[in-house]
N, C-alpha and C. Protein backbone atom coordinates (compact mmCIF):
# COMPACT_ATOMS: atom_id res chain seq x y z
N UNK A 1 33.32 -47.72 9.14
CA UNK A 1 33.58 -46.57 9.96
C UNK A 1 33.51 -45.28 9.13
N UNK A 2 34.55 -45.44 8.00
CA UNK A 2 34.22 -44.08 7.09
C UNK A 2 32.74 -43.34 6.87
N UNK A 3 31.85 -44.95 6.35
CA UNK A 3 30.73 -44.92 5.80
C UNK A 3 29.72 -44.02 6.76
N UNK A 4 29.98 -44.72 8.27
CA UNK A 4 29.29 -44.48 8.86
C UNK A 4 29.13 -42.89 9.29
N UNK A 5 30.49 -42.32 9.47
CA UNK A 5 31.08 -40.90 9.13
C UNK A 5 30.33 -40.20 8.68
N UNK A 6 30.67 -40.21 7.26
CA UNK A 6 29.76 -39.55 5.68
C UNK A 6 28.18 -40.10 6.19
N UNK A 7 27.70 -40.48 6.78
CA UNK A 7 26.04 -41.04 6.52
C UNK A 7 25.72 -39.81 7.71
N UNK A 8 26.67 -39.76 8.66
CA UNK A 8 26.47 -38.51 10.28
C UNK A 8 26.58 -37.52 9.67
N UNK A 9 27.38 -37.04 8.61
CA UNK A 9 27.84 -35.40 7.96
C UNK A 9 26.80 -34.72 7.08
N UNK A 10 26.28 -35.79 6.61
CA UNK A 10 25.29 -36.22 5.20
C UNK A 10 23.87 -35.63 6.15
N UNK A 11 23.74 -36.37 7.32
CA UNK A 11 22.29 -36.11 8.05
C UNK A 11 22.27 -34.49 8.72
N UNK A 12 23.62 -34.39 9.43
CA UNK A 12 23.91 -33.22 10.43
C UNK A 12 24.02 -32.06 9.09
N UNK A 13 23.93 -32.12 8.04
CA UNK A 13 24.19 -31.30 6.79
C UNK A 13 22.62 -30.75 6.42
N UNK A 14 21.93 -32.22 5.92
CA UNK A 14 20.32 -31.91 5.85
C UNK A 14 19.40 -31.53 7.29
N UNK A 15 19.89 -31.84 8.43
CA UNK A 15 19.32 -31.41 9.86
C UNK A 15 19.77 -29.46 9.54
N UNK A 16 20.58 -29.41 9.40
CA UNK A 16 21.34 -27.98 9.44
C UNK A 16 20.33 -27.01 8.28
N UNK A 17 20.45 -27.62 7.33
CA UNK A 17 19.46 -26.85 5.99
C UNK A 17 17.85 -26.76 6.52
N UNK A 18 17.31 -27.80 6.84
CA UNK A 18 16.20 -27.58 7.32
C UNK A 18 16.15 -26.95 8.40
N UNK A 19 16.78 -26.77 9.18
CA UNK A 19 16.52 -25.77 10.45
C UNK A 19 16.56 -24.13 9.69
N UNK A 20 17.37 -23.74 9.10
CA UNK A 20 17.56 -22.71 8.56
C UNK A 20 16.71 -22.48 7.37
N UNK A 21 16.02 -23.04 6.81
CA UNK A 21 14.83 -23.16 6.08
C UNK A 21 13.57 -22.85 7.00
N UNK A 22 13.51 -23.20 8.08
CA UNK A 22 12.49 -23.11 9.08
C UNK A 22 12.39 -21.91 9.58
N UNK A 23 14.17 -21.73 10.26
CA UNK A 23 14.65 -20.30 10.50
C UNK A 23 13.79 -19.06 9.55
N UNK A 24 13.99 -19.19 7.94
CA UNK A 24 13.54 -18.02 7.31
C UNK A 24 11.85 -18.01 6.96
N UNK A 25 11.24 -19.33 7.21
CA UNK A 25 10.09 -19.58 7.06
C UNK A 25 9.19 -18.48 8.01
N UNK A 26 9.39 -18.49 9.61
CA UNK A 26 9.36 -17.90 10.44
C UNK A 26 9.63 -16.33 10.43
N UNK A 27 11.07 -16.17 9.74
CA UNK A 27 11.25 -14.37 9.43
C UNK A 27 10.25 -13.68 8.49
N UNK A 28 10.04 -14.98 7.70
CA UNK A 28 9.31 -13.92 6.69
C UNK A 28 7.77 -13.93 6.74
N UNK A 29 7.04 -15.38 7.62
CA UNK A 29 5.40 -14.92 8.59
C UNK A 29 5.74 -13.60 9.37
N UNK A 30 6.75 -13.36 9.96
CA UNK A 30 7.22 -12.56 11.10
C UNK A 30 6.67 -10.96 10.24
N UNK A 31 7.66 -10.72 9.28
CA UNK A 31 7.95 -9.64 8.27
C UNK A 31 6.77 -9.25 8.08
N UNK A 32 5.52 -10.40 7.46
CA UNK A 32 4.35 -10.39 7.25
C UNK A 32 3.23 -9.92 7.55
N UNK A 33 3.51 -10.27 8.92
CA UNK A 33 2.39 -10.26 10.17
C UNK A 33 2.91 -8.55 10.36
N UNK A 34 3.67 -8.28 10.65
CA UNK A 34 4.05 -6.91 10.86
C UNK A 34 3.79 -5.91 10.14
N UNK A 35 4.14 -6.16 8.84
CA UNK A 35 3.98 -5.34 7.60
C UNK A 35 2.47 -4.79 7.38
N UNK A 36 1.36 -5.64 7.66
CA UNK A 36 0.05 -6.18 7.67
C UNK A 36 -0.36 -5.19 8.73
N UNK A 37 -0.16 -5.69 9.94
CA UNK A 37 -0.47 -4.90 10.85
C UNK A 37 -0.11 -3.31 11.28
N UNK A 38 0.81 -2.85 10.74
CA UNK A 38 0.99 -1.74 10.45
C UNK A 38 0.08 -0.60 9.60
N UNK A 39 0.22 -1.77 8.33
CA UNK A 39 -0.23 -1.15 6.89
C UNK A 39 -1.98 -1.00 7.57
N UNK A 40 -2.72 -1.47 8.06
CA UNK A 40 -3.80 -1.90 7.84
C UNK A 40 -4.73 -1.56 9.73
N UNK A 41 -3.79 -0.79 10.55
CA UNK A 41 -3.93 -0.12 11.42
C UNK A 41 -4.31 1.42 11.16
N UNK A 42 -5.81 1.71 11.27
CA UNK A 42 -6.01 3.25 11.20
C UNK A 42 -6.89 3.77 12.48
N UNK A 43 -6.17 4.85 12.87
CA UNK A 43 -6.88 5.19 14.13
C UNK A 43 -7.79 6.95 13.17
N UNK A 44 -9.04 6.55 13.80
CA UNK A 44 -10.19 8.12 13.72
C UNK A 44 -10.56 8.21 15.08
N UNK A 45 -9.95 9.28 15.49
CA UNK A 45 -10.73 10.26 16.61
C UNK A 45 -12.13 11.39 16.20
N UNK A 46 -12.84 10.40 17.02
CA UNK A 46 -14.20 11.43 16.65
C UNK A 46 -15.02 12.15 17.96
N UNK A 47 -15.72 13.37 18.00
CA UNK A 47 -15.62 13.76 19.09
C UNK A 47 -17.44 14.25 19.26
N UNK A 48 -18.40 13.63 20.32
CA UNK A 48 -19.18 14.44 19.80
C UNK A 48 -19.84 15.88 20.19
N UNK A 49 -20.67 16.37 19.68
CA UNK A 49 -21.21 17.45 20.59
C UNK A 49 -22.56 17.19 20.53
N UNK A 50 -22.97 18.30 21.71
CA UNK A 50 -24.18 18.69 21.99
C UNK A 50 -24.67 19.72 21.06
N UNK A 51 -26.21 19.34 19.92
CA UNK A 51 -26.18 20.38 19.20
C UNK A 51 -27.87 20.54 18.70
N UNK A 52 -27.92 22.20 19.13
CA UNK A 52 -29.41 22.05 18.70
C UNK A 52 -29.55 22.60 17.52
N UNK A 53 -30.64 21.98 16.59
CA UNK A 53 -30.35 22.17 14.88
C UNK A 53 -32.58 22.23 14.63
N UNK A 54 -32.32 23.00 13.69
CA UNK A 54 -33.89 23.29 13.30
C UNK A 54 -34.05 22.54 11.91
N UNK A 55 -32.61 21.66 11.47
CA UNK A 55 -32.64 21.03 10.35
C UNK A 55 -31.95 20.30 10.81
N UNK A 56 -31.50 18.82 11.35
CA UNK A 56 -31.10 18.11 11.80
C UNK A 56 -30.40 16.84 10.57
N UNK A 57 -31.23 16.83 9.43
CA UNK A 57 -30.80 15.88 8.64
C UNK A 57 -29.75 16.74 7.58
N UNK A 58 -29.94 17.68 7.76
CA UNK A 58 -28.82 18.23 6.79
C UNK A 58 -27.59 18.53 7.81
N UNK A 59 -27.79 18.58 8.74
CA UNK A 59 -26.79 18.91 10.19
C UNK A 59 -25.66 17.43 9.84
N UNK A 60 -26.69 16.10 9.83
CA UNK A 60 -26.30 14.90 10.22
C UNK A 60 -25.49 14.62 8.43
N UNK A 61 -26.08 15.20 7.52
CA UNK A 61 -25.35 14.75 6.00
C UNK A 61 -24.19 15.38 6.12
N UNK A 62 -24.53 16.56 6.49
CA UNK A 62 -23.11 17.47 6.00
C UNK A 62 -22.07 16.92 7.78
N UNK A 63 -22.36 16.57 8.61
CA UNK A 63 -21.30 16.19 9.45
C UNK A 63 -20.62 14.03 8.55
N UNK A 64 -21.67 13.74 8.25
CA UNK A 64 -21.16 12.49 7.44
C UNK A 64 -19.54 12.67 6.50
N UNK A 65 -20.48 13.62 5.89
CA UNK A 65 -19.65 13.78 4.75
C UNK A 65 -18.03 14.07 5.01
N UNK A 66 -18.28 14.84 6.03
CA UNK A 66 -17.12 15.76 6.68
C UNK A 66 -16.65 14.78 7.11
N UNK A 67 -16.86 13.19 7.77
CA UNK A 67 -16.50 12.37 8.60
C UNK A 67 -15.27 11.37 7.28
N UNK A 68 -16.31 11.00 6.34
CA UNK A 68 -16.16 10.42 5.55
C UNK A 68 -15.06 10.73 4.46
N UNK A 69 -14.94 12.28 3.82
CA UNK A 69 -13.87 12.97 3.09
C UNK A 69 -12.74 13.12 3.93
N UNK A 70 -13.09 13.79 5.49
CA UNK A 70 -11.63 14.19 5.74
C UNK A 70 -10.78 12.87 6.62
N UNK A 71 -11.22 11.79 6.70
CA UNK A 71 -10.76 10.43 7.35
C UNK A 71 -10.33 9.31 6.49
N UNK A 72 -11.23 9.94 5.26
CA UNK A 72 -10.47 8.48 3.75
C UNK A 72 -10.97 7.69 3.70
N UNK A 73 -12.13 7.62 4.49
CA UNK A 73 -13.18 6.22 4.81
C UNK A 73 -13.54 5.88 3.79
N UNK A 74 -12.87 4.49 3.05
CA UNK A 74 -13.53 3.77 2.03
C UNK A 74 -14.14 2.41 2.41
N UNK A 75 -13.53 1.51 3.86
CA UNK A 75 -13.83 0.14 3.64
C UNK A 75 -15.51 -0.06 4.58
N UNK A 76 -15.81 -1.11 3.87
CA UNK A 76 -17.53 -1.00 4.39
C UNK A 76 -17.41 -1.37 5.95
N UNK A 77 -16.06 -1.70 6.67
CA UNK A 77 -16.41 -1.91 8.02
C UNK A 77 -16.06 -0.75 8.66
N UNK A 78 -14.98 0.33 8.21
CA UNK A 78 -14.97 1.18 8.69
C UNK A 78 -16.03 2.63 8.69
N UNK A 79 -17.24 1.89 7.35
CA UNK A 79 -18.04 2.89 7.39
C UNK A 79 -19.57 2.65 8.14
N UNK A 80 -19.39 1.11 8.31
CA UNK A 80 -20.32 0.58 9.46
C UNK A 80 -19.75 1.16 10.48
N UNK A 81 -18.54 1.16 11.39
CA UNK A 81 -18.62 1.72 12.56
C UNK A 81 -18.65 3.26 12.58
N UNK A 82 -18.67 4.09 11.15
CA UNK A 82 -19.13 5.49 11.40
C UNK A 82 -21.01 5.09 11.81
N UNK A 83 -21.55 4.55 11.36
CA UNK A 83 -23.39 4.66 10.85
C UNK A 83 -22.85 3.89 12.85
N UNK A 84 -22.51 3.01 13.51
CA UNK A 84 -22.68 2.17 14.31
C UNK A 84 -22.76 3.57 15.99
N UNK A 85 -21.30 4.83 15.45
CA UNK A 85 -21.06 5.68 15.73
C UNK A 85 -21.95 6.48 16.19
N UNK A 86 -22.92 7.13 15.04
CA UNK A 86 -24.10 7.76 14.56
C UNK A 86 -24.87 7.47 15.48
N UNK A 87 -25.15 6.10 15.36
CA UNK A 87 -26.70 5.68 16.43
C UNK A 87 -26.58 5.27 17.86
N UNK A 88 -25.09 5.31 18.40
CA UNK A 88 -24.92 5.42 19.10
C UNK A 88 -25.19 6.34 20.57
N UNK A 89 -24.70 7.01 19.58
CA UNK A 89 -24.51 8.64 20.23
C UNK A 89 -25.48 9.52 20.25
N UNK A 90 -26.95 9.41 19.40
CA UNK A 90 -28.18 10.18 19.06
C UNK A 90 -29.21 9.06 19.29
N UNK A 91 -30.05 10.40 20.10
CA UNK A 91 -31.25 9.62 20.25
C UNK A 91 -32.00 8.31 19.75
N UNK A 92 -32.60 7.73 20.19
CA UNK A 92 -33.68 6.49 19.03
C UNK A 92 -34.45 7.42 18.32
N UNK A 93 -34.90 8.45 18.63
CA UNK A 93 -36.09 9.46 17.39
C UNK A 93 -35.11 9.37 16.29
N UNK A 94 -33.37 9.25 15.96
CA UNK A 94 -33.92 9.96 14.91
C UNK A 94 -32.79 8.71 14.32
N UNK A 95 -32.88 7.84 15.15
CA UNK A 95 -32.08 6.55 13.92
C UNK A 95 -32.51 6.29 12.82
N UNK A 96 -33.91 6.53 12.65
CA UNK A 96 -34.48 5.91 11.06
C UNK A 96 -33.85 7.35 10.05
N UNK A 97 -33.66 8.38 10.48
CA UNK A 97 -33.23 9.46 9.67
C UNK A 97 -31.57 9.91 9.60
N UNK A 98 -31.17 9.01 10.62
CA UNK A 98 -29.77 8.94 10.43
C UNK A 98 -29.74 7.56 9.06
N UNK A 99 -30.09 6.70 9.68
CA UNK A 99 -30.48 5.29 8.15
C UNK A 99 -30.00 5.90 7.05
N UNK A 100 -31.60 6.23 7.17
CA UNK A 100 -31.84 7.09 5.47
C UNK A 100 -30.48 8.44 4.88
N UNK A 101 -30.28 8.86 6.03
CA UNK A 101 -29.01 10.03 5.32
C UNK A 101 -27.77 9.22 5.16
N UNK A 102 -27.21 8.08 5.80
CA UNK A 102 -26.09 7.22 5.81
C UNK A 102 -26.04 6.96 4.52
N UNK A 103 -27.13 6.49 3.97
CA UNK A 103 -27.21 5.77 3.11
C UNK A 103 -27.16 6.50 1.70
N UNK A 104 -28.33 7.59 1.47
CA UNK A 104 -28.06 8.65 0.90
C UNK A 104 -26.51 9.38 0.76
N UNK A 105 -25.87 9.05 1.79
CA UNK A 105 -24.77 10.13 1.40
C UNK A 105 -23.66 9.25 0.64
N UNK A 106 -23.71 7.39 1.31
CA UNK A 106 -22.73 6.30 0.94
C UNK A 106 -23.04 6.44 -0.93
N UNK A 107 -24.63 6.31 -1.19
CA UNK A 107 -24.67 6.47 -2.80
C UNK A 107 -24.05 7.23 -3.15
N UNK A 108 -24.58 8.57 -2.42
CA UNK A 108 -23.65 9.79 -3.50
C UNK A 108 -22.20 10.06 -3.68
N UNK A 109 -21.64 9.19 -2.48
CA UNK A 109 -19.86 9.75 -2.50
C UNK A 109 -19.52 7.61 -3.44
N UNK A 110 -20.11 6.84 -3.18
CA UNK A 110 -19.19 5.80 -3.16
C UNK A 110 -19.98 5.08 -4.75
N UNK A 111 -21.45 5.33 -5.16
CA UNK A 111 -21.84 4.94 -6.24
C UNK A 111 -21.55 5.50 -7.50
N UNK A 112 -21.22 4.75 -8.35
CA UNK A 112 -20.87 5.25 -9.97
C UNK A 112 -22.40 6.08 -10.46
N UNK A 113 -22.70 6.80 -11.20
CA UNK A 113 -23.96 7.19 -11.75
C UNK A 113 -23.94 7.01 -13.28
């Protein structure tokens, strides 16, 4: 009877630890997931206009740039959806010259020389 006692206290003891082991397992994915999602949430409002330009590729570098410096844009998906942005919003004439300035401008701000 004793034995049997101590063997119920013994189990309801290790049942108790593992739940509360589980318990903090859970707080701290929880903590995680949150922390993460916070940290790693960035909102850019971009707005466009209507604009007539007699130099269009320097129109389109110097609005990049402006996109790119004043937003902090370093990660390559957030600078795919600027270029994704770009060709969106402007004609098919001049996607191959949006390309070429994207790209041009990613060397000059993001490549070592």
């Amino acid at each position: 009877m004793v034995q049997e006692k101590l063997e119920q206290m013994i189990r309801e003891t290790q049942e108790a630890t593992h739940q509360e082991k589980l318990r903090e397992q859970m707080m701290r994915r929880r903590r995680r997931r949150s922390k993460s999602s916070i940290s790693n949430t960035k909102f850019i409002v971009m707005m466009a206009m209507e604009k007539c330009s007699y130099d269009p590729r320097a129109d389109f570098r110097e609005s990049m740039v402006e996109m790119i410096v004043a937003n902090k844009i370093r990660e390559a998906d957030e600078l795919r959806s600027l270029l994704e942005y770009y060709l969106s919003m402007n004609p098919r004439e001049y996607r191959s010259a949006i390309l070429e300035i994207f790209y041009e401008v990613c060397a000059d701000l993001f490549l070592c020389s």
